[in-house]
C-alpha atoms as a PDB file:
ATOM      1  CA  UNK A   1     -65.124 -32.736  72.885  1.00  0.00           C
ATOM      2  CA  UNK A   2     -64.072 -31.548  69.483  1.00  0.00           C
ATOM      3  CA  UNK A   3     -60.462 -30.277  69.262  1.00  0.00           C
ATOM      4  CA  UNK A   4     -61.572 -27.664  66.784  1.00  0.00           C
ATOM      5  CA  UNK A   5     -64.168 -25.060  67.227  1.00  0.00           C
ATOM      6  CA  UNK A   6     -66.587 -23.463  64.560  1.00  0.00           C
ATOM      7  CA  UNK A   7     -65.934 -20.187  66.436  1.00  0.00           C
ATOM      8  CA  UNK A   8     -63.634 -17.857  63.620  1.00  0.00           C
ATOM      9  CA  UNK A   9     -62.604 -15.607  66.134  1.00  0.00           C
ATOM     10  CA  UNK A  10     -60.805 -18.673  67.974  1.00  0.00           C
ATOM     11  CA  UNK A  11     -58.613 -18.944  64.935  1.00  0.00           C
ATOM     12  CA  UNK A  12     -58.595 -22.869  65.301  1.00  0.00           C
ATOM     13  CA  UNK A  13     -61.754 -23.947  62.307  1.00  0.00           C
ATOM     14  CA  UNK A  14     -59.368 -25.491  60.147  1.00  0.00           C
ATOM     15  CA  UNK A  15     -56.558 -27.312  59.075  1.00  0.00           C
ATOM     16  CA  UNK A  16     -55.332 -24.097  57.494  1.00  0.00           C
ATOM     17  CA  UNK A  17     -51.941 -23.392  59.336  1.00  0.00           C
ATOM     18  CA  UNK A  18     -52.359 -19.695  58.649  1.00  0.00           C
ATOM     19  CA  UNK A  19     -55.795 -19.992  60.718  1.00  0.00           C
ATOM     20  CA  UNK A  20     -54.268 -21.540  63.642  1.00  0.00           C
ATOM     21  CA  UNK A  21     -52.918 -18.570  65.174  1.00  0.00           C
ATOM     22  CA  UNK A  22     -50.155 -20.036  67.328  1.00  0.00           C
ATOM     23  CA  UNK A  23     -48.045 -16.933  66.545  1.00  0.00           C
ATOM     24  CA  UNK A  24     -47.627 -14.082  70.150  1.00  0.00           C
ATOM     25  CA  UNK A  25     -49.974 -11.556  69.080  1.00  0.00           C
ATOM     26  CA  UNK A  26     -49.083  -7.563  70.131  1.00  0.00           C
ATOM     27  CA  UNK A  27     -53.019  -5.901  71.519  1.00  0.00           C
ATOM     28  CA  UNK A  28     -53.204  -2.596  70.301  1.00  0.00           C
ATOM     29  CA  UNK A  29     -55.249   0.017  68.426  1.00  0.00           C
ATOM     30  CA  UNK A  30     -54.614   1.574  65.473  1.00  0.00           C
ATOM     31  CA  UNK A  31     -55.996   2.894  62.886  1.00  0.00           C
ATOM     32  CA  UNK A  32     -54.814   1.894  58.838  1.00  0.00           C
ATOM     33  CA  UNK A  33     -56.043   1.467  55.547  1.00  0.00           C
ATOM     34  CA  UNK A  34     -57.316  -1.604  54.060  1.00  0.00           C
ATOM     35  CA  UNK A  35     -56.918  -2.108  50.488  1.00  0.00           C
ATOM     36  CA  UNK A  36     -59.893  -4.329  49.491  1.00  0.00           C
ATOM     37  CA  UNK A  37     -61.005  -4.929  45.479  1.00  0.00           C
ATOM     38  CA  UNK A  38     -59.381  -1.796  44.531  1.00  0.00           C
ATOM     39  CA  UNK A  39     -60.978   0.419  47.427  1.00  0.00           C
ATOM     40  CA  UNK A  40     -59.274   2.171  50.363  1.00  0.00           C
ATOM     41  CA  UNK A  41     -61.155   2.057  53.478  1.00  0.00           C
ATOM     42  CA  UNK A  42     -60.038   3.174  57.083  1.00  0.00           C
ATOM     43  CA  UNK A  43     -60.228   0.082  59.910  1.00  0.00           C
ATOM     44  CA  UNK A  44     -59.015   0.143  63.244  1.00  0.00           C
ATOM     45  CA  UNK A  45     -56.562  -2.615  64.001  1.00  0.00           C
ATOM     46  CA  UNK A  46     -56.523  -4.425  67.928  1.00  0.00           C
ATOM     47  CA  UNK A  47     -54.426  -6.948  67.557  1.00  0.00           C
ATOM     48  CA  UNK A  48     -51.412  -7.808  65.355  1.00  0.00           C
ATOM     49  CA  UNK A  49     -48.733 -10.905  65.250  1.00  0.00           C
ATOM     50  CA  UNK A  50     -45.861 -11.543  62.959  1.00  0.00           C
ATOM     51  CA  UNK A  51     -48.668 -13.520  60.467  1.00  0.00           C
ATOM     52  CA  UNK A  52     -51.874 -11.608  60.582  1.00  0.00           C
ATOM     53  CA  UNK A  53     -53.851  -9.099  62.471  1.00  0.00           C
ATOM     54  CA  UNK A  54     -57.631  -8.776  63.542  1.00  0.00           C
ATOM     55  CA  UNK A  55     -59.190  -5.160  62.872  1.00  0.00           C
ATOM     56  CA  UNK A  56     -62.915  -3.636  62.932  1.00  0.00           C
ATOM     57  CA  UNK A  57     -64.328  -4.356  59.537  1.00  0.00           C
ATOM     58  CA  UNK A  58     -68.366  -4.190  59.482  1.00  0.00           C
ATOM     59  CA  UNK A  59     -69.021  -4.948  55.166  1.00  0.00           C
ATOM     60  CA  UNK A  60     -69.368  -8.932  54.312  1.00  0.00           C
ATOM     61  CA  UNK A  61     -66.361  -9.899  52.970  1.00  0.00           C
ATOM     62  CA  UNK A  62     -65.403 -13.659  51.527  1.00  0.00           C
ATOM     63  CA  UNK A  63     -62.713 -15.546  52.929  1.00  0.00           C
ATOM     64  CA  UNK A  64     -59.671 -15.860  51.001  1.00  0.00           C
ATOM     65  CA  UNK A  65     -60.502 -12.463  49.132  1.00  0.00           C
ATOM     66  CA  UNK A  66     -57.185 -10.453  48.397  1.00  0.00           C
ATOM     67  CA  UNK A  67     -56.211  -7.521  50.312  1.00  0.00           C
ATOM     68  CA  UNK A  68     -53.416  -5.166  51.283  1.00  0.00           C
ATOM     69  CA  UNK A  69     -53.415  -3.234  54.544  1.00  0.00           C
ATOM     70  CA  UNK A  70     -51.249  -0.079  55.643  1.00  0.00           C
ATOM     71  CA  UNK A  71     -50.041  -0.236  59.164  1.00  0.00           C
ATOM     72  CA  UNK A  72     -48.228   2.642  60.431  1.00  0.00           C
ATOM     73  CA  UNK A  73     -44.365   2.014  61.111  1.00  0.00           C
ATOM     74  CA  UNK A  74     -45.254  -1.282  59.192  1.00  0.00           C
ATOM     75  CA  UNK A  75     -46.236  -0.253  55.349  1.00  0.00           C
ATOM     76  CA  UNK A  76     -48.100  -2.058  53.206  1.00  0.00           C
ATOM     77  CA  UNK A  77     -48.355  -5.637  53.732  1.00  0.00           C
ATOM     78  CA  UNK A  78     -50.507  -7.779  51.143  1.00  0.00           C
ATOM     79  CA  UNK A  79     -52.304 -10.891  52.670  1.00  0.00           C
ATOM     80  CA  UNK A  80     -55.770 -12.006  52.455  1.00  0.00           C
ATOM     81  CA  UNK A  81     -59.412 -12.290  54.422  1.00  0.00           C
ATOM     82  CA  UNK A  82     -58.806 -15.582  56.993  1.00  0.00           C
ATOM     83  CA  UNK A  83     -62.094 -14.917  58.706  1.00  0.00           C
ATOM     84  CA  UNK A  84     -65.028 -12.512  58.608  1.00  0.00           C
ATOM     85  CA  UNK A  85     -67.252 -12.426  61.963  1.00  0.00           C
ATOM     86  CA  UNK A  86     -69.074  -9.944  63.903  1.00  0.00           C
ATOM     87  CA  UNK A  87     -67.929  -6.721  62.254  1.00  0.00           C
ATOM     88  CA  UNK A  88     -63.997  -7.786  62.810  1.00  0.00           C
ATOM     89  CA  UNK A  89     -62.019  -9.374  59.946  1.00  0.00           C
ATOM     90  CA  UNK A  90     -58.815 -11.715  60.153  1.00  0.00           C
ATOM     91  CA  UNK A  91     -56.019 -10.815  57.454  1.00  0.00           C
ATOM     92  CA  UNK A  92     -53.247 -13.555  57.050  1.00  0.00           C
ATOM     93  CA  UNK A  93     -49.946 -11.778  55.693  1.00  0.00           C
ATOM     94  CA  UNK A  94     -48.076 -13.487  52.852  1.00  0.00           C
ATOM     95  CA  UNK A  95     -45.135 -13.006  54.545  1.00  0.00           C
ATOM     96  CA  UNK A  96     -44.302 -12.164  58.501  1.00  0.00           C
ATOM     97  CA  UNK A  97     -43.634  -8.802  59.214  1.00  0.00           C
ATOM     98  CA  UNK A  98     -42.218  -7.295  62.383  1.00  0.00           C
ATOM     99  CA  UNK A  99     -44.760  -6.023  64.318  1.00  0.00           C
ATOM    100  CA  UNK A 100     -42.939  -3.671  66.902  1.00  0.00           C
ATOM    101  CA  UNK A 101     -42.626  -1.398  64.294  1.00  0.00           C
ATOM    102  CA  UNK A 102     -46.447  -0.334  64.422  1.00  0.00           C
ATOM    103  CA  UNK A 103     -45.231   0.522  68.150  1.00  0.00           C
ATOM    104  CA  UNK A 104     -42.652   2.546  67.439  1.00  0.00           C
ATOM    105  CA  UNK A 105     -42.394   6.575  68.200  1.00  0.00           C
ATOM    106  CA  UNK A 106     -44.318   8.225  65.040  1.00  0.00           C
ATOM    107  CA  UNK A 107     -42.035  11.465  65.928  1.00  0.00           C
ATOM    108  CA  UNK A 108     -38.266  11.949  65.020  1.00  0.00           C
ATOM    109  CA  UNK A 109     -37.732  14.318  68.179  1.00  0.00           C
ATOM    110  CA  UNK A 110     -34.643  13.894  69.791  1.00  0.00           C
ATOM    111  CA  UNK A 111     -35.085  14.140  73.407  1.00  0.00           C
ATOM    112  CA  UNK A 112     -37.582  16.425  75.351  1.00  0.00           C
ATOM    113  CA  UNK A 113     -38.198  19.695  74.221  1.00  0.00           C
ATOM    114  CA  UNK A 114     -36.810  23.140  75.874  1.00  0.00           C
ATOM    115  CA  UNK A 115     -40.284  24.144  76.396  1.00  0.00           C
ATOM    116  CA  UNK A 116     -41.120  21.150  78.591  1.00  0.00           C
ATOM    117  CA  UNK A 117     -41.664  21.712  82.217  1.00  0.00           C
ATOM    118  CA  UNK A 118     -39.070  19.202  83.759  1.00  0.00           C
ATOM    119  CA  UNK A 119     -40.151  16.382  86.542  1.00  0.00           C
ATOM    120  CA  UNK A 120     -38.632  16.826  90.073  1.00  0.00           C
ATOM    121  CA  UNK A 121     -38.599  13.927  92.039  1.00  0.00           C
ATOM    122  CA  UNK A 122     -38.391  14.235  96.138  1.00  0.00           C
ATOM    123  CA  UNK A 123     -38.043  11.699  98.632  1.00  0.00           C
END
Protein backbone atom coordinates (compact mmCIF):
# COMPACT_ATOMS: atom_id res chain seq x y z
CA UNK A 1 0.00 0.00 0.00
CA UNK A 2 1.07 3.53 -0.68
CA UNK A 3 2.16 5.52 2.41
CA UNK A 4 0.64 8.62 0.92
CA UNK A 5 -2.87 9.14 -0.17
CA UNK A 6 -4.27 11.39 -3.08
CA UNK A 7 -7.10 12.20 -0.63
CA UNK A 8 -6.44 16.37 0.32
CA UNK A 9 -8.56 16.19 3.13
CA UNK A 10 -6.07 13.48 4.69
CA UNK A 11 -3.46 16.18 4.70
CA UNK A 12 -0.70 13.51 3.81
CA UNK A 13 -0.40 14.14 -0.62
CA UNK A 14 2.90 15.47 -0.34
CA UNK A 15 6.20 15.95 0.79
CA UNK A 16 5.12 19.44 1.80
CA UNK A 17 5.69 19.49 5.69
CA UNK A 18 3.01 22.14 6.02
CA UNK A 19 0.54 19.45 4.34
CA UNK A 20 1.33 16.79 6.71
CA UNK A 21 -0.76 17.87 9.44
CA UNK A 22 0.94 16.19 12.38
CA UNK A 23 0.11 19.27 14.50
CA UNK A 24 -3.23 18.49 17.59
CA UNK A 25 -5.93 20.15 15.86
CA UNK A 26 -8.82 22.08 18.26
CA UNK A 27 -12.73 20.94 16.36
CA UNK A 28 -14.78 23.81 16.48
CA UNK A 29 -17.06 26.20 14.58
CA UNK A 30 -16.67 29.51 13.91
CA UNK A 31 -17.35 31.83 11.78
CA UNK A 32 -14.33 34.53 10.24
CA UNK A 33 -13.35 36.34 7.36
CA UNK A 34 -11.17 35.18 4.68
CA UNK A 35 -9.14 37.62 2.91
CA UNK A 36 -8.70 36.13 -0.61
CA UNK A 37 -7.24 38.39 -3.84
CA UNK A 38 -8.29 41.48 -2.19
CA UNK A 39 -11.96 40.25 -1.26
CA UNK A 40 -13.52 39.65 2.18
CA UNK A 41 -15.71 36.75 2.35
CA UNK A 42 -17.39 35.11 5.51
CA UNK A 43 -16.35 31.07 6.03
CA UNK A 44 -17.09 29.01 8.82
CA UNK A 45 -14.03 27.47 10.40
CA UNK A 46 -14.26 23.48 12.05
CA UNK A 47 -11.12 22.81 12.80
CA UNK A 48 -7.97 24.77 13.75
CA UNK A 49 -4.19 23.72 14.94
CA UNK A 50 -1.24 25.84 15.79
CA UNK A 51 -0.29 25.66 11.66
CA UNK A 52 -3.48 25.82 9.72
CA UNK A 53 -7.16 25.40 9.89
CA UNK A 54 -9.88 23.72 7.57
CA UNK A 55 -13.12 25.98 6.99
CA UNK A 56 -16.28 25.80 4.50
CA UNK A 57 -15.14 27.45 1.34
CA UNK A 58 -17.41 26.43 -1.84
CA UNK A 59 -15.46 28.95 -4.92
CA UNK A 60 -12.36 27.03 -6.77
CA UNK A 61 -9.48 28.30 -5.40
CA UNK A 62 -5.61 27.33 -6.48
CA UNK A 63 -3.33 25.91 -4.12
CA UNK A 64 -0.68 28.02 -2.85
CA UNK A 65 -2.88 31.23 -3.57
CA UNK A 66 -2.27 33.96 -0.78
CA UNK A 67 -4.69 34.63 1.86
CA UNK A 68 -5.31 36.17 5.26
CA UNK A 69 -8.06 34.95 7.57
CA UNK A 70 -9.66 36.70 10.77
CA UNK A 71 -10.32 34.36 13.59
CA UNK A 72 -11.98 35.72 16.52
CA UNK A 73 -9.70 35.94 19.77
CA UNK A 74 -6.97 35.08 17.10
CA UNK A 75 -6.71 38.25 14.53
CA UNK A 76 -5.52 38.19 11.38
CA UNK A 77 -3.22 35.53 10.46
CA UNK A 78 -1.76 35.50 6.75
CA UNK A 79 -1.04 31.96 5.28
CA UNK A 80 -2.01 30.43 2.11
CA UNK A 81 -4.56 27.76 0.22
CA UNK A 82 -2.84 24.03 1.17
CA UNK A 83 -5.79 22.23 -0.31
CA UNK A 84 -9.11 22.93 -2.01
CA UNK A 85 -11.73 19.87 -1.92
CA UNK A 86 -15.33 19.44 -1.61
CA UNK A 87 -16.43 22.96 -0.70
CA UNK A 88 -13.75 23.03 2.42
CA UNK A 89 -10.35 24.74 1.98
CA UNK A 90 -6.97 24.07 3.97
CA UNK A 91 -5.04 27.41 4.97
CA UNK A 92 -1.36 26.83 6.17
CA UNK A 93 -0.34 29.87 8.54
CA UNK A 94 3.08 31.45 8.00
CA UNK A 95 3.63 31.34 11.38
CA UNK A 96 1.86 29.19 14.43
CA UNK A 97 -0.55 30.92 16.29
CA UNK A 98 -2.18 29.92 19.55
CA UNK A 99 -5.28 28.54 18.95
CA UNK A 100 -7.08 28.61 22.45
CA UNK A 101 -7.53 32.01 21.92
CA UNK A 102 -10.43 31.47 19.27
CA UNK A 103 -11.91 29.60 22.50
CA UNK A 104 -11.73 32.11 24.72
CA UNK A 105 -14.87 34.09 26.47
CA UNK A 106 -15.85 36.88 23.69
CA UNK A 107 -17.37 38.87 26.89
CA UNK A 108 -15.33 40.92 29.51
CA UNK A 109 -18.07 40.20 32.31
CA UNK A 110 -16.74 39.64 35.52
CA UNK A 111 -18.62 37.00 37.20
CA UNK A 112 -22.44 36.26 36.92
CA UNK A 113 -24.73 38.92 36.74
CA UNK A 114 -27.20 40.21 39.70
CA UNK A 115 -30.02 39.44 37.52
CA UNK A 116 -29.15 35.75 37.21
CA UNK A 117 -31.32 33.27 38.91
CA UNK A 118 -28.69 31.35 41.09
CA UNK A 119 -28.32 27.26 40.96
CA UNK A 120 -29.25 25.37 44.21
CA UNK A 121 -27.89 22.16 44.49
CA UNK A 122 -29.66 19.39 46.97
CA UNK A 123 -28.61 16.10 47.89
Amino acid sequence: MDQFSSDPLSGRFSDDPASQRNAVRDSLFLAATLRIEQVEVPVRVRNLSAGGLMAEYSDPVDSGTPVEINVRGVGWTRGYIAWNAEGRIGIAFDRPIDPLLARKPVGHAQGTPHYAKPQIFRG
